[in-house]
PDB file of N, CA and C in Angstrom:
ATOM      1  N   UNK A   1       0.820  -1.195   0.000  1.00  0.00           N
ATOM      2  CA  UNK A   1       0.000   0.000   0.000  1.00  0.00           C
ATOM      3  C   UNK A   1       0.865   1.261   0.000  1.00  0.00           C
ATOM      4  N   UNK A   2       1.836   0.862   0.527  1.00  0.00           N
ATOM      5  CA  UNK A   2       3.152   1.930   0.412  1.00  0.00           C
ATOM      6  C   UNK A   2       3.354   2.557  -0.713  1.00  0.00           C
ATOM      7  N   UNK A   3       4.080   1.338  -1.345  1.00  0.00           N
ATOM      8  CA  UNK A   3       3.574   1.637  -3.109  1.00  0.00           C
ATOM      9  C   UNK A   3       3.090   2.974  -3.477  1.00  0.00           C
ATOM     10  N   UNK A   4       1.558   1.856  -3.843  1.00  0.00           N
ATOM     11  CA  UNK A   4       0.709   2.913  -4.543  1.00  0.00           C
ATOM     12  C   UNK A   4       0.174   4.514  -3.839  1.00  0.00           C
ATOM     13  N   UNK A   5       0.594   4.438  -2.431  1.00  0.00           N
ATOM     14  CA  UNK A   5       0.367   5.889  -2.319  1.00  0.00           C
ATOM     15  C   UNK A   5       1.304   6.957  -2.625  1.00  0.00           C
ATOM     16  N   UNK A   6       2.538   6.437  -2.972  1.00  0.00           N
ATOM     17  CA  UNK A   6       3.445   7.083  -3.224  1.00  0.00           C
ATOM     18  C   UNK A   6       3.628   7.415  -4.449  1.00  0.00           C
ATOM     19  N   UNK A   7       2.546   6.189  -5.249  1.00  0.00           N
ATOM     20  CA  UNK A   7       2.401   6.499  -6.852  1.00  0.00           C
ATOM     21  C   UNK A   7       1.492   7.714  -7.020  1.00  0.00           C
ATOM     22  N   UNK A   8       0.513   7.633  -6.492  1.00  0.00           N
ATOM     23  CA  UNK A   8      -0.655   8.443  -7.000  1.00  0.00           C
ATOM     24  C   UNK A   8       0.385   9.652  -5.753  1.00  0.00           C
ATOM     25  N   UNK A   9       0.550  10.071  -4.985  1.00  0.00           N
ATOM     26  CA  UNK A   9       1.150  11.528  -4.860  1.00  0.00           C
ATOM     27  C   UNK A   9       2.248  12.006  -5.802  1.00  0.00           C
ATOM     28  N   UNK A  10       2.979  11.348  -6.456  1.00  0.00           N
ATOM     29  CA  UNK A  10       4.568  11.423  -7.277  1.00  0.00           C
ATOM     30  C   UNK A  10       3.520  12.234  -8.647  1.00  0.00           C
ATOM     31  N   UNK A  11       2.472  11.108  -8.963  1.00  0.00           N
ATOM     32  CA  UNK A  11       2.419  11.398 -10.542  1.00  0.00           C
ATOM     33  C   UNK A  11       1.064  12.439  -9.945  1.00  0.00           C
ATOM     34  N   UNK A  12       0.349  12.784  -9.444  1.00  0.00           N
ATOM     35  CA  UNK A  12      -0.764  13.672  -9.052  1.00  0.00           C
ATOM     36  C   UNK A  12      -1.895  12.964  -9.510  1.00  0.00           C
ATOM     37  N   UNK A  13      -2.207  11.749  -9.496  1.00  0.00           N
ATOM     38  CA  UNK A  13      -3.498  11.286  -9.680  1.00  0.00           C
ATOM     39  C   UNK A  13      -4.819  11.895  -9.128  1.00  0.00           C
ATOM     40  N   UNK A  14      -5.739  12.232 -10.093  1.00  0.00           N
ATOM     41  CA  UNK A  14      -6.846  12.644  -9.314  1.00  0.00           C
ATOM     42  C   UNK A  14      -7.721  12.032  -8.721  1.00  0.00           C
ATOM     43  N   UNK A  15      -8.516  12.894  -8.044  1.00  0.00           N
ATOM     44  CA  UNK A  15      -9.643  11.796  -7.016  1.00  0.00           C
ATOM     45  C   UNK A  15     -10.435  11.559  -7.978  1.00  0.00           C
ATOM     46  N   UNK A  16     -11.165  11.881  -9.287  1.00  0.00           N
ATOM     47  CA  UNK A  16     -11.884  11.044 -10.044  1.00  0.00           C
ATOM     48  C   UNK A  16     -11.234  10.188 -10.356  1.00  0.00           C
ATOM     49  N   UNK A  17     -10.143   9.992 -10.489  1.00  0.00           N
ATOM     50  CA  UNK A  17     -10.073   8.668 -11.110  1.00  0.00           C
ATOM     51  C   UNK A  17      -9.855   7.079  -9.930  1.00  0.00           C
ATOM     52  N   UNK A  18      -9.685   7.890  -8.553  1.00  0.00           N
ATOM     53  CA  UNK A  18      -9.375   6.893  -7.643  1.00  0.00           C
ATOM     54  C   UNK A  18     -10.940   6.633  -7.408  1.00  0.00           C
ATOM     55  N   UNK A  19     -11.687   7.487  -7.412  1.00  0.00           N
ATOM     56  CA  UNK A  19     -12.984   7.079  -6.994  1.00  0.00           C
ATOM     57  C   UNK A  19     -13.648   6.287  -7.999  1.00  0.00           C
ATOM     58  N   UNK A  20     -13.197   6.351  -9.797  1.00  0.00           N
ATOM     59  CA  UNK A  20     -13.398   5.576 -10.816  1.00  0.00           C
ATOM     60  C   UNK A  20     -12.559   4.157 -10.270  1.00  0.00           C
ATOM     61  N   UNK A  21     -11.327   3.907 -10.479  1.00  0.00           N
ATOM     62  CA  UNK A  21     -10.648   2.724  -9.912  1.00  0.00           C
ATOM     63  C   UNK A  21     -11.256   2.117  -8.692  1.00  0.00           C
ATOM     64  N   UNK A  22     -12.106   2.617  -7.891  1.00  0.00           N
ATOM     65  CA  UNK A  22     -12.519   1.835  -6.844  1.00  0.00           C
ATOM     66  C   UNK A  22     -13.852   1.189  -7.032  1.00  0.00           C
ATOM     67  N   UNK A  23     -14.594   2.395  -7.839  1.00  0.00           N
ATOM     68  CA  UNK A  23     -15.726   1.402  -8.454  1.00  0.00           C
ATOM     69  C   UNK A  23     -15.968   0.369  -9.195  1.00  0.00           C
ATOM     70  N   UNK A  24     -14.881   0.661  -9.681  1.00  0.00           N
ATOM     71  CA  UNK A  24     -14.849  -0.765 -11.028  1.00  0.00           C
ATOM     72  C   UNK A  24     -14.116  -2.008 -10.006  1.00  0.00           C
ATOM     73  N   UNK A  25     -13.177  -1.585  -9.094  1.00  0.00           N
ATOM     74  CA  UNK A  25     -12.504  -2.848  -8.167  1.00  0.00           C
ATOM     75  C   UNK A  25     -14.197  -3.168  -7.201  1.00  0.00           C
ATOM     76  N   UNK A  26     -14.896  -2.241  -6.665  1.00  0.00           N
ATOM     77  CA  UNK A  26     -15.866  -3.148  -6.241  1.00  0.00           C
ATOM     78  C   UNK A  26     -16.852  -4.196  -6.996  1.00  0.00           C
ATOM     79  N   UNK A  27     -16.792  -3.857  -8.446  1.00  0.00           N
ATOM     80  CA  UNK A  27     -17.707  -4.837  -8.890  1.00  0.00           C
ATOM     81  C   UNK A  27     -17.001  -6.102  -9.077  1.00  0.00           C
ATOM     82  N   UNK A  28     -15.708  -6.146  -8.476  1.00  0.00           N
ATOM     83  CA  UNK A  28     -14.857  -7.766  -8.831  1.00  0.00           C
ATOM     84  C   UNK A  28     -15.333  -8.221 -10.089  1.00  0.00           C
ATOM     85  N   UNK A  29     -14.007  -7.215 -11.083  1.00  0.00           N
ATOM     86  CA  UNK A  29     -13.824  -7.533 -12.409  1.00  0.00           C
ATOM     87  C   UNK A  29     -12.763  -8.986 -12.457  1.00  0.00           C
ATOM     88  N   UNK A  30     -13.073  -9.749 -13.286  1.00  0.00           N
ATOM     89  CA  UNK A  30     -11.998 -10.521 -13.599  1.00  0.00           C
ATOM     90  C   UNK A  30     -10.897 -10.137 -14.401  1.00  0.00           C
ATOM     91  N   UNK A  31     -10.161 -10.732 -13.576  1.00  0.00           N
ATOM     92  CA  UNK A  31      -8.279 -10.223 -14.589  1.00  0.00           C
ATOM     93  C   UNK A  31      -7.597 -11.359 -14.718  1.00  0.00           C
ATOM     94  N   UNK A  32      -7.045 -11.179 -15.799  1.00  0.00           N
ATOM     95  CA  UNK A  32      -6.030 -12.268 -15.983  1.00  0.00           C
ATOM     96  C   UNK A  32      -5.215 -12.816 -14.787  1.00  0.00           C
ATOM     97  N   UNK A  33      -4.361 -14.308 -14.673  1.00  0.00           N
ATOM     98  CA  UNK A  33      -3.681 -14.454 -13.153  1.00  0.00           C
ATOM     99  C   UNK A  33      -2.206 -13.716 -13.657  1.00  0.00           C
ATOM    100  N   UNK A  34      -1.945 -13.040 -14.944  1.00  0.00           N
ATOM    101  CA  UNK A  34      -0.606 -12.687 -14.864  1.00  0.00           C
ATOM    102  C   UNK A  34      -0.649 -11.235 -14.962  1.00  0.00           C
ATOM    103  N   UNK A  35       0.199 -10.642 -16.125  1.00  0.00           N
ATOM    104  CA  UNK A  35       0.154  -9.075 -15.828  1.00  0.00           C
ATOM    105  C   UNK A  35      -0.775  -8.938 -16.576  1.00  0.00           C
ATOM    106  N   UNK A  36      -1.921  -7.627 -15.926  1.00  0.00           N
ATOM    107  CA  UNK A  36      -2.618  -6.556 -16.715  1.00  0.00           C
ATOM    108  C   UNK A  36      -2.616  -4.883 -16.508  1.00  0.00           C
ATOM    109  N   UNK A  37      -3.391  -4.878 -17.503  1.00  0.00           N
ATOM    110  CA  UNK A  37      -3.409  -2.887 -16.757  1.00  0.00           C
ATOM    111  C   UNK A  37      -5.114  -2.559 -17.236  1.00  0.00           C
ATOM    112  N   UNK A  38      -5.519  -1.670 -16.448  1.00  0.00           N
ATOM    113  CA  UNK A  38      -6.363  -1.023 -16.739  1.00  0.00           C
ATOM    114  C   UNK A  38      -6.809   0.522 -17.190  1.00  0.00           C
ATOM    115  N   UNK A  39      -6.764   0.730 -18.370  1.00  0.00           N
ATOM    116  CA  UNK A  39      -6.953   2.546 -18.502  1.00  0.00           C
ATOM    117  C   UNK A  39      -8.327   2.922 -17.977  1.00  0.00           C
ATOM    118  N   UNK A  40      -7.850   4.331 -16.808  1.00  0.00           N
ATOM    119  CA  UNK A  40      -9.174   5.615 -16.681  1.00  0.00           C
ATOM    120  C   UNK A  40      -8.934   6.422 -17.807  1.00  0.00           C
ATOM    121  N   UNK A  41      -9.526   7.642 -17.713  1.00  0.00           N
ATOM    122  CA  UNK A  41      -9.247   8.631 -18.036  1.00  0.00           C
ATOM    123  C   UNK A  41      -8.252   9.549 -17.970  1.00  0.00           C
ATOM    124  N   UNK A  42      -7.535   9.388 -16.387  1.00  0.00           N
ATOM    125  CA  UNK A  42      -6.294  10.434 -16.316  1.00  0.00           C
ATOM    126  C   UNK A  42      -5.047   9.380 -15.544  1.00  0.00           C
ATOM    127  N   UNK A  43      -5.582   7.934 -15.884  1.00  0.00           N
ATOM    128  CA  UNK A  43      -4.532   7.014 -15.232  1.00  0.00           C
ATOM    129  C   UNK A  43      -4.323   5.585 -15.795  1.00  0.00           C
ATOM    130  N   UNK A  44      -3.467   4.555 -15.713  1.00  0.00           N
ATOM    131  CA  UNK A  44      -3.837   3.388 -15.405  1.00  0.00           C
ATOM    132  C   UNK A  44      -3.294   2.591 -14.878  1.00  0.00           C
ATOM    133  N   UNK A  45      -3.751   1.783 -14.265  1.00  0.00           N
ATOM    134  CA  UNK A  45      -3.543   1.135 -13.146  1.00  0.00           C
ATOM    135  C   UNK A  45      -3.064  -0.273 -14.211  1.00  0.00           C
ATOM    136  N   UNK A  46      -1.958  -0.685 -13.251  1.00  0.00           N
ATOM    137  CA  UNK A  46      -1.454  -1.821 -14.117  1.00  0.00           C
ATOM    138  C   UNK A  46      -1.417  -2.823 -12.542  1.00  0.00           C
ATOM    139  N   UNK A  47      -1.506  -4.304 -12.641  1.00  0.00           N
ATOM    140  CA  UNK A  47      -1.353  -5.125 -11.923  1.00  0.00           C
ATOM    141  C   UNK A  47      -1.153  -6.313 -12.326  1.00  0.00           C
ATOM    142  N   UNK A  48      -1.152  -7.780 -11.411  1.00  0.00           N
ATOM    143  CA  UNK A  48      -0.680  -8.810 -11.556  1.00  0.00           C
ATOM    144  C   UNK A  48      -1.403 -10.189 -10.657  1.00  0.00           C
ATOM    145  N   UNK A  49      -2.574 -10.645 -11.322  1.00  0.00           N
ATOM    146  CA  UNK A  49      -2.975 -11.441 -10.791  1.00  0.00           C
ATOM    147  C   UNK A  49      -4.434 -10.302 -10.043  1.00  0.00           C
ATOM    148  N   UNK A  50      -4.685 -10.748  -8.729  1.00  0.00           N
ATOM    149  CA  UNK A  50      -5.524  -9.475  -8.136  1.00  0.00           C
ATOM    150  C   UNK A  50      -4.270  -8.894  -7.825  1.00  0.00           C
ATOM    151  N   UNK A  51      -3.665  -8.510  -7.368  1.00  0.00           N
ATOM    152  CA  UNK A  51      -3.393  -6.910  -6.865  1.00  0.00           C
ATOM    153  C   UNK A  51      -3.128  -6.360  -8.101  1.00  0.00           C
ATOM    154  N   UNK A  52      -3.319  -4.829  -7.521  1.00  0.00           N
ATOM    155  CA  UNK A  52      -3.120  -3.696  -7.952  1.00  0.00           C
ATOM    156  C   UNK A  52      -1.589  -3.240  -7.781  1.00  0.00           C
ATOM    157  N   UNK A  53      -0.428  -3.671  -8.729  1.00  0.00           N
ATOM    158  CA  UNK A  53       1.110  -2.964  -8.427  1.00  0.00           C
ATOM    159  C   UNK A  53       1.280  -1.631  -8.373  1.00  0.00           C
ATOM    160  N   UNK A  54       0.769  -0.751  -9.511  1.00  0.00           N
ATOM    161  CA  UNK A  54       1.265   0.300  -9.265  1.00  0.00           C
ATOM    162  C   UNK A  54       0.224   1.367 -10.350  1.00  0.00           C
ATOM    163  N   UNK A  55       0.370   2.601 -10.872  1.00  0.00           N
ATOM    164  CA  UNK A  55      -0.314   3.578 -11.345  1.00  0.00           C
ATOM    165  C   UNK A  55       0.666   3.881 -12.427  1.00  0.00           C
ATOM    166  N   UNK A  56       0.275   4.540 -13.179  1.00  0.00           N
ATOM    167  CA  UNK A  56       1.392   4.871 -14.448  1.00  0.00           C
ATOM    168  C   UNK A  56      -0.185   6.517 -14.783  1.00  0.00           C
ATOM    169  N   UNK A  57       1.095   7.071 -15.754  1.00  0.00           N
ATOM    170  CA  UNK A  57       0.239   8.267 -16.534  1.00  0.00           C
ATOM    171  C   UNK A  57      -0.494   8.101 -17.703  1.00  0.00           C
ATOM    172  N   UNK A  58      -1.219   8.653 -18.118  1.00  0.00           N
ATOM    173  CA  UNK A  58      -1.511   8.132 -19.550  1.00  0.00           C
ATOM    174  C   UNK A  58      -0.558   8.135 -21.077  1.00  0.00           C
ATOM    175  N   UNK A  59       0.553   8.883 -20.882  1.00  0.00           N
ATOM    176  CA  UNK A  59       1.749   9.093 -21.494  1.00  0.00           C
ATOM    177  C   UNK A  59       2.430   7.877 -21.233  1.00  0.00           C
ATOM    178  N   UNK A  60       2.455   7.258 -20.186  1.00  0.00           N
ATOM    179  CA  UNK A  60       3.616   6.060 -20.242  1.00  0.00           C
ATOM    180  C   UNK A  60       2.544   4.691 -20.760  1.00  0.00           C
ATOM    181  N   UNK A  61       4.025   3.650 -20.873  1.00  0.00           N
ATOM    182  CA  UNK A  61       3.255   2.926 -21.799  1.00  0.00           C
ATOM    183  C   UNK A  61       2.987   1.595 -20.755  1.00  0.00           C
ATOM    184  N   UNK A  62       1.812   0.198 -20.786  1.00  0.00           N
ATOM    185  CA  UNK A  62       1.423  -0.670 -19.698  1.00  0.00           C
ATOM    186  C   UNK A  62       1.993  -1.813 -20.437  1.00  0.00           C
ATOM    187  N   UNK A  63       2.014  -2.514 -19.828  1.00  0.00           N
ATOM    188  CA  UNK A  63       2.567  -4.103 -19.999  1.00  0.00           C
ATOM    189  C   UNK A  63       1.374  -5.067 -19.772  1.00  0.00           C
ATOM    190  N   UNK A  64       1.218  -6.087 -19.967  1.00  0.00           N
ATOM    191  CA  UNK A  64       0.361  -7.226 -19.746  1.00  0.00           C
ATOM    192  C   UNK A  64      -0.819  -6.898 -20.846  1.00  0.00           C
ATOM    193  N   UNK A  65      -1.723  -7.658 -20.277  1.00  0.00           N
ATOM    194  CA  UNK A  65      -3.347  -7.871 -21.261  1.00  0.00           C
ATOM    195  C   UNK A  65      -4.404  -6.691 -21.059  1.00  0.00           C
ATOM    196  N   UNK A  66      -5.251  -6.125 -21.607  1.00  0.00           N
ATOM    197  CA  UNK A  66      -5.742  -5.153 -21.391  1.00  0.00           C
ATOM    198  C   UNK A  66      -6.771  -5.413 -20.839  1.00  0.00           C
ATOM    199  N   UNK A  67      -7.537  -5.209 -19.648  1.00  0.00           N
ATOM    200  CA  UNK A  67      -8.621  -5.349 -18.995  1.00  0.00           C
ATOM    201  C   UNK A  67     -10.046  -4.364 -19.674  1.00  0.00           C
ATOM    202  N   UNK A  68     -10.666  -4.634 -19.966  1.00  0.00           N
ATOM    203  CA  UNK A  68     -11.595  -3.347 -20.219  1.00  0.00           C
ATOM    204  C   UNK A  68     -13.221  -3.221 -19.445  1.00  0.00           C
TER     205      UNK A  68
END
């Protein structure tokens, strides 16, 4: 959790999009068991299995399968 709070203060993530990322994590989306990422609007969240690793910008580029 260390992590990602240090992600979203570094890159300035906004609260729409954490409050978007949390809605979509409550409806327990299925994800692949290896790497994925997910694009918001001003973020995306890339992970591995369930967790959530880390946040990226929309400028940088994600690794794994694309969740949508």
């Amino acid at each position: 959790m260390a992590h990602l709070h240090l992600r979203i203060r570094d890159r300035s993530i906004r609260l729409e999009d954490l409050e978007g990322m949390l809605w979509w994590l409550n409806t327990n989306p299925e994800v692949p068991h290896g790497r994925w990422f997910k694009r918001f609007p001003g973020m995306t969240i890339c992970g591995e299995g369930e967790l959530v690793k880390t946040f990226l910008l929309p400028r940088q580029a994600a690794t794994g399968e694309e969740v949508l």
